[in-house]
C-alpha atoms as a PDB file:
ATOM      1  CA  UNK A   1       9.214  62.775   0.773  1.00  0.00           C
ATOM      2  CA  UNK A   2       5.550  61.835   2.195  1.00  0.00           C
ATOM      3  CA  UNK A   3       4.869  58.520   3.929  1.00  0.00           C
ATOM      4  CA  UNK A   4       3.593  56.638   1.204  1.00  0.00           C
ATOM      5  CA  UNK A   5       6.378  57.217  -1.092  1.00  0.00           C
ATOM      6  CA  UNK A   6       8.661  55.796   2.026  1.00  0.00           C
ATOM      7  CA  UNK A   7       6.197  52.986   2.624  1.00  0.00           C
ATOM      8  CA  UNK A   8       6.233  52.015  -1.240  1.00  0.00           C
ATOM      9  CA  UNK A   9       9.441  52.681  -1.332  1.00  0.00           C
ATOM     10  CA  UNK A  10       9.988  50.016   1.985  1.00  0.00           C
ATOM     11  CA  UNK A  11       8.036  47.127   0.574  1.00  0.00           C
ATOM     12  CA  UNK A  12      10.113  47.656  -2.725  1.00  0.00           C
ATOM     13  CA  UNK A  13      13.053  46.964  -0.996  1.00  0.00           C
ATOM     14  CA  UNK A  14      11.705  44.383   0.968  1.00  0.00           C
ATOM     15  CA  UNK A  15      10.893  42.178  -1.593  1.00  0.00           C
ATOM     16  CA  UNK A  16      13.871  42.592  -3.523  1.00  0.00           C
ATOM     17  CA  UNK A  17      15.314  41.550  -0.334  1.00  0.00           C
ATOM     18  CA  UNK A  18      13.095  38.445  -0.815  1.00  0.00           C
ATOM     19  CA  UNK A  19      14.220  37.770  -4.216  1.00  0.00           C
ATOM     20  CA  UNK A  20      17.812  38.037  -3.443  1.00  0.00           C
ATOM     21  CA  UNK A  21      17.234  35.905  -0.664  1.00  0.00           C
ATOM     22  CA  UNK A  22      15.714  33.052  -2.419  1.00  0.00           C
ATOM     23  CA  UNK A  23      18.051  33.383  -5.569  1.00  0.00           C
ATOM     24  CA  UNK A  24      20.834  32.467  -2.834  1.00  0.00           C
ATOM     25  CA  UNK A  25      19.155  29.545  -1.473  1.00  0.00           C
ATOM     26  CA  UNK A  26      19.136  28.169  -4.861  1.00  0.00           C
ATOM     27  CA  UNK A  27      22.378  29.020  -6.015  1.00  0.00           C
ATOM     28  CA  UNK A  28      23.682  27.470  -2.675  1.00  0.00           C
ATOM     29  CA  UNK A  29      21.876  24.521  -3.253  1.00  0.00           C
ATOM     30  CA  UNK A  30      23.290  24.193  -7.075  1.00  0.00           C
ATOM     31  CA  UNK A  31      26.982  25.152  -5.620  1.00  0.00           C
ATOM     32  CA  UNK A  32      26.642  22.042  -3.158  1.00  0.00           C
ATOM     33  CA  UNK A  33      25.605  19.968  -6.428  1.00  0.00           C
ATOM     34  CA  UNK A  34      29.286  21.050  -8.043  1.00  0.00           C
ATOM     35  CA  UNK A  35      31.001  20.580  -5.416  1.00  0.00           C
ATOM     36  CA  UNK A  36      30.322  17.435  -4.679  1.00  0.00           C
ATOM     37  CA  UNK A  37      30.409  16.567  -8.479  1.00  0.00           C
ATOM     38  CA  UNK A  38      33.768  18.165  -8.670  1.00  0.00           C
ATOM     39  CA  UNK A  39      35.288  16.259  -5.578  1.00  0.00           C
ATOM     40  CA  UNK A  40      33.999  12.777  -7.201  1.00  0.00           C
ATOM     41  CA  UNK A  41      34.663  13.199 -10.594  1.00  0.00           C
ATOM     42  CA  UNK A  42      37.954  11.732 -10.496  1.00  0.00           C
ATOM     43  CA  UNK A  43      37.159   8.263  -9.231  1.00  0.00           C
ATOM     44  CA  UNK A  44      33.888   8.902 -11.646  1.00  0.00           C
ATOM     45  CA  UNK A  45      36.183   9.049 -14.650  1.00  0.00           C
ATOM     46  CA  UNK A  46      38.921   5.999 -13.214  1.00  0.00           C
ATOM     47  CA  UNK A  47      35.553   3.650 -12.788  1.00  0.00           C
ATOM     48  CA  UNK A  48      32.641   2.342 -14.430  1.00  0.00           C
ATOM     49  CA  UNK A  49      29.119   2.996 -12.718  1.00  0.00           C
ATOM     50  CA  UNK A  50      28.480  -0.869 -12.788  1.00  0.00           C
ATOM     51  CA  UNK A  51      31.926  -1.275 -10.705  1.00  0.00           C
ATOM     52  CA  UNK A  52      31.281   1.458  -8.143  1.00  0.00           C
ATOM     53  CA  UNK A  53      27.309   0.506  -7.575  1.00  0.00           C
ATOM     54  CA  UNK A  54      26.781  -3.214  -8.249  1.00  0.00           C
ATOM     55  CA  UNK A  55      30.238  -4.399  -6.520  1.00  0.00           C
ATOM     56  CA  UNK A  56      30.652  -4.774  -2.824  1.00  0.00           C
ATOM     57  CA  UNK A  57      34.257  -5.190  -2.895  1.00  0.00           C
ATOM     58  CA  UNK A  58      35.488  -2.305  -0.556  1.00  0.00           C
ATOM     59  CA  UNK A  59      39.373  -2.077  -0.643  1.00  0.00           C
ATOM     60  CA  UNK A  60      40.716   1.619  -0.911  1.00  0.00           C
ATOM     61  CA  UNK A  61      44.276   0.618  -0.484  1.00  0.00           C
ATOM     62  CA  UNK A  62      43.646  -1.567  -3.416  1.00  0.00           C
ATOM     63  CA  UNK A  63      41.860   0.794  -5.560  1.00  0.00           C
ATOM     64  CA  UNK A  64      38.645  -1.072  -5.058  1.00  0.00           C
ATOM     65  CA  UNK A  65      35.578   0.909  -4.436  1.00  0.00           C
ATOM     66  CA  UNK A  66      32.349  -1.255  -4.385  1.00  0.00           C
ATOM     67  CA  UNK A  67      29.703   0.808  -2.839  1.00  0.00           C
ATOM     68  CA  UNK A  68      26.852  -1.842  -3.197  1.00  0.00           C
ATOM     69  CA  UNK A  69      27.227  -3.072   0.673  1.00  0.00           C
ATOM     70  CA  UNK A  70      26.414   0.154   1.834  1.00  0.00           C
ATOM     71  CA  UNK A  71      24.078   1.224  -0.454  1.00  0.00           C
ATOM     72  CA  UNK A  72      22.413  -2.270   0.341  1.00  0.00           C
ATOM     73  CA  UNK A  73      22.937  -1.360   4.002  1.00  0.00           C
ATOM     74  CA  UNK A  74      21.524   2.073   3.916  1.00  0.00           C
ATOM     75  CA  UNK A  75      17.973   0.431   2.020  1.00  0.00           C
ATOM     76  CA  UNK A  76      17.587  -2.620   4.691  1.00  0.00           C
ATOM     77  CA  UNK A  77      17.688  -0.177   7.725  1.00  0.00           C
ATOM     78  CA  UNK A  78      15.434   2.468   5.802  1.00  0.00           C
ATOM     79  CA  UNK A  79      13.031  -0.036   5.114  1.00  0.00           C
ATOM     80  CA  UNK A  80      13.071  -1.923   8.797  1.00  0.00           C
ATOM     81  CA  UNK A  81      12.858   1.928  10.459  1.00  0.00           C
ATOM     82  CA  UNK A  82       9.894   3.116   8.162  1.00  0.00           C
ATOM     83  CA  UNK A  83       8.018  -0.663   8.109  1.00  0.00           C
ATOM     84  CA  UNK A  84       7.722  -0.052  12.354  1.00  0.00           C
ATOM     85  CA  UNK A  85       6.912   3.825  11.954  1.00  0.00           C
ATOM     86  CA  UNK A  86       4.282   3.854   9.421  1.00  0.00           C
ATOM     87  CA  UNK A  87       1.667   2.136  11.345  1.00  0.00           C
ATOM     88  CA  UNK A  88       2.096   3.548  14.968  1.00  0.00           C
ATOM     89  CA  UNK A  89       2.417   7.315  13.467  1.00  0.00           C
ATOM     90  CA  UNK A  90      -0.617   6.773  11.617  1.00  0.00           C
ATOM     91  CA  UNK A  91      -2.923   5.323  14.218  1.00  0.00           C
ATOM     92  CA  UNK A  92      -1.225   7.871  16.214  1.00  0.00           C
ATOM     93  CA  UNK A  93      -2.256  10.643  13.669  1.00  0.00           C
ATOM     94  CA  UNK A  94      -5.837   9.402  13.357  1.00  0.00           C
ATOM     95  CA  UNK A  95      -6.013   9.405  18.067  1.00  0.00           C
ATOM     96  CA  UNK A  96      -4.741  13.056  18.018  1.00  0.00           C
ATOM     97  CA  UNK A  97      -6.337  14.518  14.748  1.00  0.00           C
ATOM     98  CA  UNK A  98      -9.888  13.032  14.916  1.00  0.00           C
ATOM     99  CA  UNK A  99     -10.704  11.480  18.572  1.00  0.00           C
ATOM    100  CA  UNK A 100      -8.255  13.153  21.207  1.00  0.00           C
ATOM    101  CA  UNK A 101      -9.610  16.064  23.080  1.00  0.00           C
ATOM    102  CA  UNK A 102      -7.933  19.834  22.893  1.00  0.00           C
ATOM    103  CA  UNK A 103      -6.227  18.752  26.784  1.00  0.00           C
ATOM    104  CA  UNK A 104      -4.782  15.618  25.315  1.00  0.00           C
ATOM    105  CA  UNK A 105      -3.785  16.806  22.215  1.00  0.00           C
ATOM    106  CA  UNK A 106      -2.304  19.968  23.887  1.00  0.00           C
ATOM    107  CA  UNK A 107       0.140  17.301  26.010  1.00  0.00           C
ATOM    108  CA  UNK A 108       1.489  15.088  23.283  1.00  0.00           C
ATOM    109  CA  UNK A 109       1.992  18.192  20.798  1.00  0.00           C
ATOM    110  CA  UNK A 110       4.847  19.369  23.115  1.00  0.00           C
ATOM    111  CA  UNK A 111       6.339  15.626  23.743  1.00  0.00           C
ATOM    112  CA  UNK A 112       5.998  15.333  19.754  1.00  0.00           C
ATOM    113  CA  UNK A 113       8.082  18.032  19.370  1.00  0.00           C
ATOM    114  CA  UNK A 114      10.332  17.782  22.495  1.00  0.00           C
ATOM    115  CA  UNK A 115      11.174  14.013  20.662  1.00  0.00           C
ATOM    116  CA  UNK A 116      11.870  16.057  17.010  1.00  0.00           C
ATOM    117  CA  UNK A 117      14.461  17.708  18.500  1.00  0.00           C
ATOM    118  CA  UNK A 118      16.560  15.387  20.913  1.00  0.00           C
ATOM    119  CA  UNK A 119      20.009  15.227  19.415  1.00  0.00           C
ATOM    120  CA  UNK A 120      20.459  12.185  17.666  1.00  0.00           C
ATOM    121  CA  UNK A 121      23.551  10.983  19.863  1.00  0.00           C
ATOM    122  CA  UNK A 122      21.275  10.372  22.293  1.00  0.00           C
ATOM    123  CA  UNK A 123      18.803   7.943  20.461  1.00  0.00           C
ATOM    124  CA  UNK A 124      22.460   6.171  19.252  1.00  0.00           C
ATOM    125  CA  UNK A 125      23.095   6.193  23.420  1.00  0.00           C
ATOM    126  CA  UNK A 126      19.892   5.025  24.406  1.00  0.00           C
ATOM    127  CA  UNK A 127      19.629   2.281  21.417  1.00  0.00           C
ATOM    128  CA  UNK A 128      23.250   0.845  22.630  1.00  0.00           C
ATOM    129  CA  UNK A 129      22.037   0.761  25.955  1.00  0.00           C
ATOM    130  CA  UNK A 130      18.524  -0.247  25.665  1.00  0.00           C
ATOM    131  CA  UNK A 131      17.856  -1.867  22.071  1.00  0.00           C
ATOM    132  CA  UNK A 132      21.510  -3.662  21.204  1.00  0.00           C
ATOM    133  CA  UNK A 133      20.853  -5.516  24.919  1.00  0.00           C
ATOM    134  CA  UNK A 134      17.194  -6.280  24.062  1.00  0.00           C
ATOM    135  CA  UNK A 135      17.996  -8.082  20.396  1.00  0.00           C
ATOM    136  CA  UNK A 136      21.112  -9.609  21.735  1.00  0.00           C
ATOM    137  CA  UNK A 137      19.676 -11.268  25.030  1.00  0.00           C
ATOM    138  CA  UNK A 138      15.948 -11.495  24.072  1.00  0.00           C
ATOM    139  CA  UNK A 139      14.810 -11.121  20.627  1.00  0.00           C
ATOM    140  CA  UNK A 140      17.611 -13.094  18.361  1.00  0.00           C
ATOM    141  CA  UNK A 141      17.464 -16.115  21.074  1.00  0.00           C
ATOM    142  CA  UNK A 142      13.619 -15.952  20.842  1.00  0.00           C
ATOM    143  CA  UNK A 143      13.358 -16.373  17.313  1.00  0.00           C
ATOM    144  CA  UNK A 144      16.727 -19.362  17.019  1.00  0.00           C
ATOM    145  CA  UNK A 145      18.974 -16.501  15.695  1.00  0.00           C
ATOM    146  CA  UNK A 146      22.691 -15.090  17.147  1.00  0.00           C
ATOM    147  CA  UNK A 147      23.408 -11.373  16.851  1.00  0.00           C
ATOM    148  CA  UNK A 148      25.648  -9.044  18.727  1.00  0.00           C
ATOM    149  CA  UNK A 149      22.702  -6.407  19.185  1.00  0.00           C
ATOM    150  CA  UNK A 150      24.375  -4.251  16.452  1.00  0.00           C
ATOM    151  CA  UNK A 151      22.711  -5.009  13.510  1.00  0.00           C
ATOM    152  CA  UNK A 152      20.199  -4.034  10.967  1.00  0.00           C
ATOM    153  CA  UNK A 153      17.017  -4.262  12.947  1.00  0.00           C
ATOM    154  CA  UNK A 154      18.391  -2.382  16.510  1.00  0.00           C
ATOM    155  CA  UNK A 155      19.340   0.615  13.850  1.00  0.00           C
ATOM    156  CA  UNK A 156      15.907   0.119  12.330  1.00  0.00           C
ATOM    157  CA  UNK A 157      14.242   0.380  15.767  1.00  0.00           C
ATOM    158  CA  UNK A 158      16.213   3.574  16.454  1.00  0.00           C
ATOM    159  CA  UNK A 159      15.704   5.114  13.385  1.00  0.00           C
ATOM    160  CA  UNK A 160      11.855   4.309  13.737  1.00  0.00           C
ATOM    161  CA  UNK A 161      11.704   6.309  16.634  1.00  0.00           C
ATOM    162  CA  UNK A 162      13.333   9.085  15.656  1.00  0.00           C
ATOM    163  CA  UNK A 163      11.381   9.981  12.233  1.00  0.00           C
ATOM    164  CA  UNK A 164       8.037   9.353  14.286  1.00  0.00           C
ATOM    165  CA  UNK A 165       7.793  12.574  15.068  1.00  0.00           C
ATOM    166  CA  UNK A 166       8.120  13.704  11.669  1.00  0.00           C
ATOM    167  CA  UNK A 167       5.682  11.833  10.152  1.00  0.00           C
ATOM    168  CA  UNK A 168       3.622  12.326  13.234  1.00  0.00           C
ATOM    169  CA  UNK A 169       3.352  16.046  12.929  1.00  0.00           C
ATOM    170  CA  UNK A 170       3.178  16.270   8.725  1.00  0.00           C
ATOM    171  CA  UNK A 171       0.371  13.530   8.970  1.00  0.00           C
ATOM    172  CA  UNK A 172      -1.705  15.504  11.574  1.00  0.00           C
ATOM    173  CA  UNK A 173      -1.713  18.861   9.906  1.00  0.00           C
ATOM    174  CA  UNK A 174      -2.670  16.799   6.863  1.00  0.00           C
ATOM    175  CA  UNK A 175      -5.681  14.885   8.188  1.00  0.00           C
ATOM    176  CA  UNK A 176      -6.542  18.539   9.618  1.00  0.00           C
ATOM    177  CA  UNK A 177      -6.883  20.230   6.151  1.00  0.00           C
ATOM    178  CA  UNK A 178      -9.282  17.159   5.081  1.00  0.00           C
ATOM    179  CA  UNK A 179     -12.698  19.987   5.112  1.00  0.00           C
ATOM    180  CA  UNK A 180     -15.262  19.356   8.009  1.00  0.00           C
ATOM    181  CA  UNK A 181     -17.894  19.154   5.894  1.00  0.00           C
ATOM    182  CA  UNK A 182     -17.055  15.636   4.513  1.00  0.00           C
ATOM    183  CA  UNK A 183     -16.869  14.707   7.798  1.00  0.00           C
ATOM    184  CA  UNK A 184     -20.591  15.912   8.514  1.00  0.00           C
ATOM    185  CA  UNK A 185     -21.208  14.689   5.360  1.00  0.00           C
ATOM    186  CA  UNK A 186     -20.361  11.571   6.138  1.00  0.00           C
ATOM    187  CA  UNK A 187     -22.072  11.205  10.094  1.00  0.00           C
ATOM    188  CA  UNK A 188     -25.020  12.156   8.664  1.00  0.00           C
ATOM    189  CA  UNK A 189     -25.745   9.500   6.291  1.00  0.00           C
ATOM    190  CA  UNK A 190     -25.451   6.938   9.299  1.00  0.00           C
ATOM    191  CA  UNK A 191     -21.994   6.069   9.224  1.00  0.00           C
ATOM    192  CA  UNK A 192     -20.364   6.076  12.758  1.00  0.00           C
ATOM    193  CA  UNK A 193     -16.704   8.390  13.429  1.00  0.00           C
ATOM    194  CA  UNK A 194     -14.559   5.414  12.545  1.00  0.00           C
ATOM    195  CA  UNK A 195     -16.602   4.200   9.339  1.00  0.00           C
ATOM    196  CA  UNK A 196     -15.723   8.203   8.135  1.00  0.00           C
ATOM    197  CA  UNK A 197     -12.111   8.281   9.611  1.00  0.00           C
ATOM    198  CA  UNK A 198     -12.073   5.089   7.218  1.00  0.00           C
ATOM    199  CA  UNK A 199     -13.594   5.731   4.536  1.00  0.00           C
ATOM    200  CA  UNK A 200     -13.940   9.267   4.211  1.00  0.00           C
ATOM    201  CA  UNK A 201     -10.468  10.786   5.749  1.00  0.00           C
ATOM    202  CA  UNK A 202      -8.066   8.844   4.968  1.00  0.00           C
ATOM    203  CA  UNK A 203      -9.020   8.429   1.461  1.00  0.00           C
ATOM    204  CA  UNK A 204      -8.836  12.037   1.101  1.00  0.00           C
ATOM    205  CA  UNK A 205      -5.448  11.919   2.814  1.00  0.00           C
ATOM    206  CA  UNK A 206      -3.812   9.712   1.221  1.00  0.00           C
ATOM    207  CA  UNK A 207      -1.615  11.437  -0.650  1.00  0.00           C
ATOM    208  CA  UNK A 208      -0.281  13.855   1.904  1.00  0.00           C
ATOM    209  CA  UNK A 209      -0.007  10.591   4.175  1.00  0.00           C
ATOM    210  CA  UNK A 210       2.081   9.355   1.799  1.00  0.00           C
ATOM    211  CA  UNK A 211       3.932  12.427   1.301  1.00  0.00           C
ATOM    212  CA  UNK A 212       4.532  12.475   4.919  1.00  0.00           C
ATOM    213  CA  UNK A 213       6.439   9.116   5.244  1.00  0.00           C
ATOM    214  CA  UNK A 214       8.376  10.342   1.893  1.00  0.00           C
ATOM    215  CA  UNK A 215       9.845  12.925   4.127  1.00  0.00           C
ATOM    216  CA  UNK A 216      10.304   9.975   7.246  1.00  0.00           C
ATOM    217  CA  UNK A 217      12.237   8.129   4.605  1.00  0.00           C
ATOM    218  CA  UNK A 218      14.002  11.434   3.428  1.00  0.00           C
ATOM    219  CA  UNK A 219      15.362  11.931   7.359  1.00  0.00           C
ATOM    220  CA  UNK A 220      16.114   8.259   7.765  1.00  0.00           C
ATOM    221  CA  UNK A 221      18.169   7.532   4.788  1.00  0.00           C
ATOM    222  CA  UNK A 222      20.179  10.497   5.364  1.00  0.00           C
ATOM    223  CA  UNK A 223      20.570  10.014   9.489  1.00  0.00           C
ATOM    224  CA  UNK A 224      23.939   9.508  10.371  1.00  0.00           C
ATOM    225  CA  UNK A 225      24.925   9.476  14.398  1.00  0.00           C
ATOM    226  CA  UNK A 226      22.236   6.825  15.574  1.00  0.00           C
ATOM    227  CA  UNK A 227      22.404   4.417  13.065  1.00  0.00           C
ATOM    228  CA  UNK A 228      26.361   4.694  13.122  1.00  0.00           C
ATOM    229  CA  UNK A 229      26.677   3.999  17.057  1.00  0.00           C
ATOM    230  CA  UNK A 230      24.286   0.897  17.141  1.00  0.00           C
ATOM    231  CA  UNK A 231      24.570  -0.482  13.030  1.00  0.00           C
ATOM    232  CA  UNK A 232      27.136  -2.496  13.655  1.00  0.00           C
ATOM    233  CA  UNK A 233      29.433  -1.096  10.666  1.00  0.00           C
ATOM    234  CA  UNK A 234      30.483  -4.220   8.751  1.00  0.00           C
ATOM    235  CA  UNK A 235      30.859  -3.731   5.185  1.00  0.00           C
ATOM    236  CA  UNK A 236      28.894  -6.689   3.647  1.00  0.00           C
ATOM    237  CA  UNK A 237      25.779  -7.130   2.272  1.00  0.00           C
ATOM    238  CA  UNK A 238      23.278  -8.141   5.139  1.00  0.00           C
ATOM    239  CA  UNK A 239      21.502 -11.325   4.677  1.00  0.00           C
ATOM    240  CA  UNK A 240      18.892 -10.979   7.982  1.00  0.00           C
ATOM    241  CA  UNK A 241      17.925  -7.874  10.006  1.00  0.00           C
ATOM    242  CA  UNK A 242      20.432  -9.550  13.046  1.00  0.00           C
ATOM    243  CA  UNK A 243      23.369  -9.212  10.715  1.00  0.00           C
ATOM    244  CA  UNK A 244      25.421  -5.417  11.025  1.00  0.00           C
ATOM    245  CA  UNK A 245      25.365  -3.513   8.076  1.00  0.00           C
ATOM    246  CA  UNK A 246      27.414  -0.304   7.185  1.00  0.00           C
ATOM    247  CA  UNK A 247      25.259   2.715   5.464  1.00  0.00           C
ATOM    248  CA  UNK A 248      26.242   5.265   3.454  1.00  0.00           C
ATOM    249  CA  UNK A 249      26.565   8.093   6.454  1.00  0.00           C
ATOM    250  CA  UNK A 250      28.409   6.049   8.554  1.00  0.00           C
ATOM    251  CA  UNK A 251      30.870   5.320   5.992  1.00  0.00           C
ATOM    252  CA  UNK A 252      31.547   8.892   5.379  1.00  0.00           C
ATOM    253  CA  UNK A 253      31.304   9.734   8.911  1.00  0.00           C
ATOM    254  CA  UNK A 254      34.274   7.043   9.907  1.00  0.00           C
ATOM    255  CA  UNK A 255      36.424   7.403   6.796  1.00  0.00           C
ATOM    256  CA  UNK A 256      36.610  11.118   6.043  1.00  0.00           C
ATOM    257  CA  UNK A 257      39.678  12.931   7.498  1.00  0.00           C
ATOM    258  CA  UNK A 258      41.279   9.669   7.625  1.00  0.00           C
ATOM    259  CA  UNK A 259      43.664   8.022   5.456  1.00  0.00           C
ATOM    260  CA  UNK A 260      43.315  10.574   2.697  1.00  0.00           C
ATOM    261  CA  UNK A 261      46.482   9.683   1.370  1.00  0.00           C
ATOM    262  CA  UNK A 262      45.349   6.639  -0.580  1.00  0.00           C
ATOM    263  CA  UNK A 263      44.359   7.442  -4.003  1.00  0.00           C
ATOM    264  CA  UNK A 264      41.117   8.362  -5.034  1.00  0.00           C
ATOM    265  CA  UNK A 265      39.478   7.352  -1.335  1.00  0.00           C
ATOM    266  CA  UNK A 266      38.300  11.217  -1.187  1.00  0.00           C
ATOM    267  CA  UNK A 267      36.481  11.275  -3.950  1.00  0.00           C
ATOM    268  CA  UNK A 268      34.726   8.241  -2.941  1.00  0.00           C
ATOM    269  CA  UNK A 269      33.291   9.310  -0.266  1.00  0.00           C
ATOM    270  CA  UNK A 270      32.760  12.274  -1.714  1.00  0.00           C
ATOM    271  CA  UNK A 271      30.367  10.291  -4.438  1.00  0.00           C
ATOM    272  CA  UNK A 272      28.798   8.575  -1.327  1.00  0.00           C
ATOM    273  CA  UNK A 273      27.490  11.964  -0.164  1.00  0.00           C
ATOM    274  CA  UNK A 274      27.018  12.967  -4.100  1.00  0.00           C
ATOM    275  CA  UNK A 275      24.436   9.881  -3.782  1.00  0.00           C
ATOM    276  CA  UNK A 276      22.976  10.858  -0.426  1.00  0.00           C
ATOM    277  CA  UNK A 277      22.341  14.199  -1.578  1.00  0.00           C
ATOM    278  CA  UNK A 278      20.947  13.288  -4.830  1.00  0.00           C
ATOM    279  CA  UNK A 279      18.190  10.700  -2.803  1.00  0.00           C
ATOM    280  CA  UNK A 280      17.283  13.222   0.122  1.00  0.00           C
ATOM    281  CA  UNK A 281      16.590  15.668  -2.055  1.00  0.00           C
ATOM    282  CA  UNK A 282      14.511  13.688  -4.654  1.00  0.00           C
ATOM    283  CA  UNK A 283      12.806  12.460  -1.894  1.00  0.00           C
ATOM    284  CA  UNK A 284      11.660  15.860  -1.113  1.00  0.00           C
ATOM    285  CA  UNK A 285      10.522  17.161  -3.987  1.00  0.00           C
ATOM    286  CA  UNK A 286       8.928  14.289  -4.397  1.00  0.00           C
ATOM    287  CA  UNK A 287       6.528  14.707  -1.233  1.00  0.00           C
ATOM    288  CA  UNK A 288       6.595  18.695  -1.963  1.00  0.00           C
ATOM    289  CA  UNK A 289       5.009  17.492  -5.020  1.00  0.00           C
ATOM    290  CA  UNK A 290       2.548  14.986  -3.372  1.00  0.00           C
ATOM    291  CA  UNK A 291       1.534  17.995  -1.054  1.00  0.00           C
ATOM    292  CA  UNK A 292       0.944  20.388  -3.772  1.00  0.00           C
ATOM    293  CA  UNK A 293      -1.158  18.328  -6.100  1.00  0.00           C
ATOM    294  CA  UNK A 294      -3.717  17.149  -2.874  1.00  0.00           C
ATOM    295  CA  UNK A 295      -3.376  21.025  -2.399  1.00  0.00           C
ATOM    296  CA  UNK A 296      -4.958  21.243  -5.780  1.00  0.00           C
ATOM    297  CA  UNK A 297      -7.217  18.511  -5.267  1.00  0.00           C
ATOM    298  CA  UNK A 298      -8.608  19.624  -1.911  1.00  0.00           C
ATOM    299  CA  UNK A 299      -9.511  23.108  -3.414  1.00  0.00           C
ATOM    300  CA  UNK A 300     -11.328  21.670  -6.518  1.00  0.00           C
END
């Protein structure tokens, strides 16, 4: 046998390898979907949709599984951590993609990344020492309000923080596929650097920007450790971003292991992840998507 015949014989292999490879991905991904679905059915088929999602009642011992204060709680300290992110990671993407210098931008890179991958027991460490002290003492007083610290907005600063990076590093690759030429384009007919970062780059960008706070929102709904440590966990329906509130991964994080000898309280939980599962990942195909149709739109 002659080396091409190995060689062709190699890459045929190799992407049957490939194949295989991504068949499995998918099938693990659809086996996770069962599973969950099979673990959950039960209380699925004991109650009603409107009695598991639009009731807060949360008794297991009395068969009462209301999942709206969590599902509540897991929206208001979404929404406070991505209201705080979006605007300091995009001015930060616009510094580092279109006015800091290859020295700068080859400092904060690395810190960017070194803050993607701090575990996130750490944030929930720093966030009880740091942020639960600072809305307690400070903050709450400041604005007439009482709070213990753990509550919906010291999770929502956390959380904030730790998608940053995320959204940081998506947005900056996106602002760098915007092509240089509408840039030039732009300088040339008068208008100064922040006239086309304005009007020219970010309009392009939009979607991808977009896309890239899709995936923040992705990793913050789905975050578990942080939020559980400084949250508060209080399972009611927070009125204020001082009150504690009780999200989805913390619930399953406390409960599961425990007291599974009350009817039907492993299967709800098991629905709670069914739902967290369900959002994260519509969440990212829905950015995948974003990202392939400015793809498209770039290239036309």
């Amino acid at each position: 046998m002659d080396r091409d015949s190995i060689r062709k014989g190699l890459d045929r292999w190799g992407r049957c390898g490939m194949v295989v490879a991504a068949v499995l991905c998918i099938l693990l991904l659809l086996l996770m979907v069962l599973g969950l679905l099979w673990k959950s059915w039960p209380i699925l088929e004991s109650h009603s949709l409107a009695g598991l999602f639009l009731s807060s009642v949360w008794k297991p011992h009395g068969g009462q599984f209301g999942f709206l204060a969590f599902i509540v709680g897991s929206l208001c300290i979404t929404g406070v951590a991505v209201l705080l992110a979006m605007p300091v990671s995009l001015l930060t993407t616009i510094y580092l993609s279109e006015y800091a210098g290859r020295r700068i931008r080859a400092v904060m890179s690395p810190l960017i990344d070194l803050l993607a991958g701090i575990p996130s027991v750490v944030y929930g460490v720093w966030g009880v020492l740091v942020v639960v002290p600072l809305v307690k003492d400070y903050l709450a007083p400041l604005l007439g309000r009482f709070s213990s610290g753990y509550c919906v907005l010291s999770a929502g600063v956390v959380l904030a923080i730790m998608i940053l990076p995320i959204i940081i590093h998506v947005g900056t690759d996106v602002l760098k596929s915007v092509p240089q030429g509408l840039r030039e384009a732009s300088l040339s007919l008068g208008a100064n650097r922040w006239e086309t970062v304005k009007h020219v780059v970010l309009r392009r960008a939009a979607p991808g920007l977009l896309a890239a706070n899709v995936l923040g929102v992705s990793r913050a709904f789905g975050e578990t450790m942080a939020v559980l440590m400084v949250a508060g966990n209080v399972a009611v329906i927070p009125k204020s971003a001082f009150d504690p509130a009780y999200p989805l991964p913390a619930l399953i994080a406390n409960n599961y292991g425990e007291m599974m000898s009350i009817p039907q309280y492993d299967s709800a939980l098991m629905l709670a992840a069914l739902m967290l599962f369900v959002v994260v990942l519509g969440f990212n195909l829905l950015s995948r998507w974003v990202f392939s149709r400015m793809e498209l739109h770039i290239s036309g």
